[in-house]
Protein backbone atom coordinates (compact mmCIF):
# COMPACT_ATOMS: atom_id res chain seq x y z
CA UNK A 1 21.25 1.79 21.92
CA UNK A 2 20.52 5.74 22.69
CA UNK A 3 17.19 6.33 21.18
CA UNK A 4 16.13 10.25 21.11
CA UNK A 5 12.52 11.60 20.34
CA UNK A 6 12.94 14.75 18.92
CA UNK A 7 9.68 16.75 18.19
CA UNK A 8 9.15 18.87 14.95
CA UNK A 9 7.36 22.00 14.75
CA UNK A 10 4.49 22.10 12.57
CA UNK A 11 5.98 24.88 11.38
CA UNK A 12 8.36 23.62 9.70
CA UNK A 13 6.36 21.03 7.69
CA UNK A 14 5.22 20.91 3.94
CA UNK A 15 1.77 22.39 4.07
CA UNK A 16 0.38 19.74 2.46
CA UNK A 17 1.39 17.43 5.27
CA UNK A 18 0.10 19.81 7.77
CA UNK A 19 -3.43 20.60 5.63
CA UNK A 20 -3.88 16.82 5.74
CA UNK A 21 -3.66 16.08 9.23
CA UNK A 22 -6.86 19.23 9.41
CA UNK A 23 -10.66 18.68 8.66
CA UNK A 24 -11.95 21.52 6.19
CA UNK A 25 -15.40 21.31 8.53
CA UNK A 26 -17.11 18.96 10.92
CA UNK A 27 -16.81 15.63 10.84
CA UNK A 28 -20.21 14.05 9.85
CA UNK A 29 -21.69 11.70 12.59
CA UNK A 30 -21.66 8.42 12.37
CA UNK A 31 -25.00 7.84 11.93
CA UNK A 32 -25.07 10.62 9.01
CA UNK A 33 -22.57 8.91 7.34
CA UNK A 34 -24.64 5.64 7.12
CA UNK A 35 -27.65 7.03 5.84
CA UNK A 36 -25.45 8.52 3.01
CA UNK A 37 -24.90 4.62 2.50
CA UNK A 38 -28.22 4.05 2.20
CA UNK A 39 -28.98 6.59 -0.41
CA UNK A 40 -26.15 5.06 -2.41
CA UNK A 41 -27.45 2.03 -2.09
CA UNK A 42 -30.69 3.29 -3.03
CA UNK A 43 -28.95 5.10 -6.04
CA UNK A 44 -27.31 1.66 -7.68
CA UNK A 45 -30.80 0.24 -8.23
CA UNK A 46 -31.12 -1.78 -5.11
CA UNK A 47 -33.32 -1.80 -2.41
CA UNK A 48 -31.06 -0.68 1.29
CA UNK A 49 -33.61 -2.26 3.07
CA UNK A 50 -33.88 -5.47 1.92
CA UNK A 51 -32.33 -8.40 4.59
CA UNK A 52 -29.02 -8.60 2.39
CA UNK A 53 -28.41 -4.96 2.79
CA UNK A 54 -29.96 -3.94 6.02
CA UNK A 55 -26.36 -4.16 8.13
CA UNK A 56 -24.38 -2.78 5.13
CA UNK A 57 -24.25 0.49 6.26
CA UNK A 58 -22.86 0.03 9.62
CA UNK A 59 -20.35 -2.57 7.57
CA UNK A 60 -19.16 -0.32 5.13
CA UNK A 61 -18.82 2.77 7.58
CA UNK A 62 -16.47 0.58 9.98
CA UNK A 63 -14.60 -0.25 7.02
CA UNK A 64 -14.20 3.51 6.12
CA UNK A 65 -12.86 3.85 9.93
CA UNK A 66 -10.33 1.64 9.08
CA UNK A 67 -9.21 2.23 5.17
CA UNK A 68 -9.07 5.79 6.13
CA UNK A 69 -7.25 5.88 9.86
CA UNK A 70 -4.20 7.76 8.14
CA UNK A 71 -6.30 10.76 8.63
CA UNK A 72 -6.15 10.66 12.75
CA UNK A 73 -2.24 9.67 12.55
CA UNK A 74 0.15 11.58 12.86
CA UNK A 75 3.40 11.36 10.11
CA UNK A 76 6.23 13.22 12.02
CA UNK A 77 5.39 11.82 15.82
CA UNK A 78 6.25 8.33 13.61
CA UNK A 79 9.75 8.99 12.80
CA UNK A 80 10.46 11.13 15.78
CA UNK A 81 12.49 8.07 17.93
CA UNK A 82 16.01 7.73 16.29
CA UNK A 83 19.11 5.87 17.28
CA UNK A 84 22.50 6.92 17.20
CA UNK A 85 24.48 3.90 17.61
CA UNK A 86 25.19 3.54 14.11
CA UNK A 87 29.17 3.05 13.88
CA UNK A 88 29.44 6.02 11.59
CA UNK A 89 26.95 4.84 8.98
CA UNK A 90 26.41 7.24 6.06
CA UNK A 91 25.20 5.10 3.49
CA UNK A 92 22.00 4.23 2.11
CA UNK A 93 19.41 2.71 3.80
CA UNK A 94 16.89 0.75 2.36
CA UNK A 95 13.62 -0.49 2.54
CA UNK A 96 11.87 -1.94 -0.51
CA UNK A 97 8.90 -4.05 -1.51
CA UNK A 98 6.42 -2.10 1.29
CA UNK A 99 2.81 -3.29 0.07
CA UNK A 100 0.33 -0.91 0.37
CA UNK A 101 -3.02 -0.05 -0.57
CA UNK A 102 -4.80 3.58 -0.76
CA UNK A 103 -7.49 4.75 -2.73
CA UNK A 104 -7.83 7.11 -5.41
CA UNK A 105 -9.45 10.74 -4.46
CA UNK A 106 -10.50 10.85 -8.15
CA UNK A 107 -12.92 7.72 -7.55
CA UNK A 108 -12.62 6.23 -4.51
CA UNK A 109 -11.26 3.31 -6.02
CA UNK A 110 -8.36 1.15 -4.66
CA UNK A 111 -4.86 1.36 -5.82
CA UNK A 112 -2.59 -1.24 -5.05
CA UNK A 113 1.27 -1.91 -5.00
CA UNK A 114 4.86 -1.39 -3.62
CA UNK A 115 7.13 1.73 -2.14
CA UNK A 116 10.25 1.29 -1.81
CA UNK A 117 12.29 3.98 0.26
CA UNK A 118 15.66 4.87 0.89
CA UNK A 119 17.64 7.47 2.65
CA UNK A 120 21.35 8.37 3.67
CA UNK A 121 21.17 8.88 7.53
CA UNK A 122 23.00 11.94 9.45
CA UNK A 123 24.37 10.52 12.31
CA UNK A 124 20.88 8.66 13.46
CA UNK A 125 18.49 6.15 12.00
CA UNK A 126 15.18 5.83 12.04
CA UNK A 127 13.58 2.17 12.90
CA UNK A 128 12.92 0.06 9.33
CA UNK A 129 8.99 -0.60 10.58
CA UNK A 130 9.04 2.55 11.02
CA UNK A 131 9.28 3.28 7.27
CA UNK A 132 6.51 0.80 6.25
CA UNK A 133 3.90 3.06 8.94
CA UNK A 134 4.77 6.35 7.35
CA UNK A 135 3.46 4.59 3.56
CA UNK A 136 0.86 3.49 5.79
CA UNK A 137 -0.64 6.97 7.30
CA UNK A 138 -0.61 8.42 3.80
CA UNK A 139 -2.00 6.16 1.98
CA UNK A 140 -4.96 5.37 4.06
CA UNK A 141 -6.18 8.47 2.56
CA UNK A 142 -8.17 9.83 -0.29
CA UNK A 143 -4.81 10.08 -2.69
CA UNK A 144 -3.07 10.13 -6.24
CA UNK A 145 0.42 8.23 -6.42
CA UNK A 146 1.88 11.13 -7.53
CA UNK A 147 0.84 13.00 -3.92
CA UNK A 148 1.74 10.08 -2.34
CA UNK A 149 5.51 9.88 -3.49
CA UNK A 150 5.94 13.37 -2.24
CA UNK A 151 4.06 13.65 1.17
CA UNK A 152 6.54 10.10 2.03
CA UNK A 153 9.98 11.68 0.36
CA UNK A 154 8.85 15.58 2.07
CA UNK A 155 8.13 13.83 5.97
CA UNK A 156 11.13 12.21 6.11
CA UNK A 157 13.28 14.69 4.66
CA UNK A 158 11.70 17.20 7.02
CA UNK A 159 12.14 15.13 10.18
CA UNK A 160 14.96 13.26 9.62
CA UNK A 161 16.91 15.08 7.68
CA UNK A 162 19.06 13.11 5.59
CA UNK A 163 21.55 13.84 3.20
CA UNK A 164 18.78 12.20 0.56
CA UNK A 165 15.97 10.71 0.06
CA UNK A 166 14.77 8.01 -2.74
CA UNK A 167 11.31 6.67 -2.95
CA UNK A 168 9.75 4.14 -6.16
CA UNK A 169 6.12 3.82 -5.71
CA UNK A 170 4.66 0.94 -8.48
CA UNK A 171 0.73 0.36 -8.45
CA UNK A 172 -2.04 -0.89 -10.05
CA UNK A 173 -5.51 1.42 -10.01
CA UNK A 174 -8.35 -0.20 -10.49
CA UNK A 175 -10.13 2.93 -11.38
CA UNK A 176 -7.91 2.31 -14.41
CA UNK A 177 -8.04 -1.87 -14.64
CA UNK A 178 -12.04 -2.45 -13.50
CA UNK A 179 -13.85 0.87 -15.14
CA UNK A 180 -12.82 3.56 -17.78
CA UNK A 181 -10.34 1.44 -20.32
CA UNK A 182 -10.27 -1.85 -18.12
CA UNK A 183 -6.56 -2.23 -18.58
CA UNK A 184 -5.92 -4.38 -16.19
CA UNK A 185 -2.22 -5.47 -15.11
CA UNK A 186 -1.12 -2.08 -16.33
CA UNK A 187 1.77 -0.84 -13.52
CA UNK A 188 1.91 2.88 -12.36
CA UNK A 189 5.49 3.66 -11.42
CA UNK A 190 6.16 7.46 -9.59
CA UNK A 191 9.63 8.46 -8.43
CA UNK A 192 10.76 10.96 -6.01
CA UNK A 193 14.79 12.58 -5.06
CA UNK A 194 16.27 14.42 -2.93
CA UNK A 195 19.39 15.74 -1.70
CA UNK A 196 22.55 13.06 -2.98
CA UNK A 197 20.06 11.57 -4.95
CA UNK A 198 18.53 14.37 -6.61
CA UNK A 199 22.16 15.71 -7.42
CA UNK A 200 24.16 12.61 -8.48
CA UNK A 201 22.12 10.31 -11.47
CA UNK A 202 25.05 7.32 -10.02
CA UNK A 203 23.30 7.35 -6.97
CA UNK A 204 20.09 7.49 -8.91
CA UNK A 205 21.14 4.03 -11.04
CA UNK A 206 22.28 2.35 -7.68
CA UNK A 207 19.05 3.02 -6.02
CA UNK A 208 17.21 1.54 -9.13
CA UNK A 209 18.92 -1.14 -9.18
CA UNK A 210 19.15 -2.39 -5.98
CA UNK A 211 15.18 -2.24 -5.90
CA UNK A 212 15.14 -4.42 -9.12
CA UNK A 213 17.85 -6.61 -7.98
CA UNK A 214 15.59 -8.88 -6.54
């Protein structure tokens, strides 16, 4: 199968995409960031330095490392290997129930669910895993859904340029379920079009219901 990596200038992407993949300033240190730990800690009503709590810091820091790796990944060098050995294939492609987690810039609170993703190739495809990574670099980041949606539906129409693009995101926030009105079970659903899909509401229905044809 003829696989090509074809690069994108940054250029040519979104600014948000390109603002993301930035720091505004210095990256604290390491050891800066776990003494802001401790003074959270300190801040529920607990004491950091009691036995229980000692090693948090370093715990919860490593985690941070790894819910938040999307921001030291790169989106477009992800879909940049295609293959053209499709037989003419034009049609949809798709990709549904991704999981995925990601947590909430509002409150740094998780948000969990499913993306699913489709797009109508031009002449090459993309790898399916491939898909499921790209959810996976922008939602390990300080997010809303409705972000989200776009920053998936904007990289892949910018690299890959389809004829469309479809994307259903459903979640459940627990800044929403566990705090605030404690509704929990209640589903966030955000949808995104481009292209064939944006322009014909059949293609629109067909998507849908493929994804809830389960």
């Amino acid at each position: 199968m003829d696989a090509v990596i074809k690069k994108l200038p940054p250029s040519t992407l979104p600014t948000d995409l390109r603002a993301q993949t930035t720091p505004s300033g210095p990256r604290p240190s390491r050891q800066e960031a776990e003494a802001a730990v401790r003074v959270l800690l300190a801040y529920t009503g607990d004491d950091p330095m009691r036995e229980g709590l000692l090693d948090t810091p370093r715990r919860v820091v490593a985690a941070y490392d790894e819910l938040f790796s999307g921001y030291h990944e790169d989106p477009v060098e992800i879909l940049d290997r295609t293959f053209s050995e499709t037989g003419g294939y034009e049609d949809l492609v798709l990709v549904r129930d991704i999981t995925f987690h990601s947590h909430c810039e509002h409150h740094v609170m998780p948000f969990v669910g499913k993306a699913h993703i489709a797009y109508m190739p031009v002449d090459r495809v993309v790898g399916l895993s491939k898909l499921a990574r790209l959810v996976d670099v922008f939602a390990r980041r300080l997010q809303t859904q409705e972000h989200l949606t776009s920053q998936i539906v904007h990289t892949i129409d910018a690299v890959l340029k389809p004829h469309g693009v479809a994307v259903m995101m459903e979640a459940e926030h627990t800044c929403m379920s566990l705090r605030g009105v404690g509704k929990a079970g209640a589903q966030t659903v955000t949808t995104k079009f481009t292209g064939r899909f944006r322009d014909d509401p059949a293609e629109q229905v067909r998507f849908m219901t493929l994804v809830r044809g389960r």
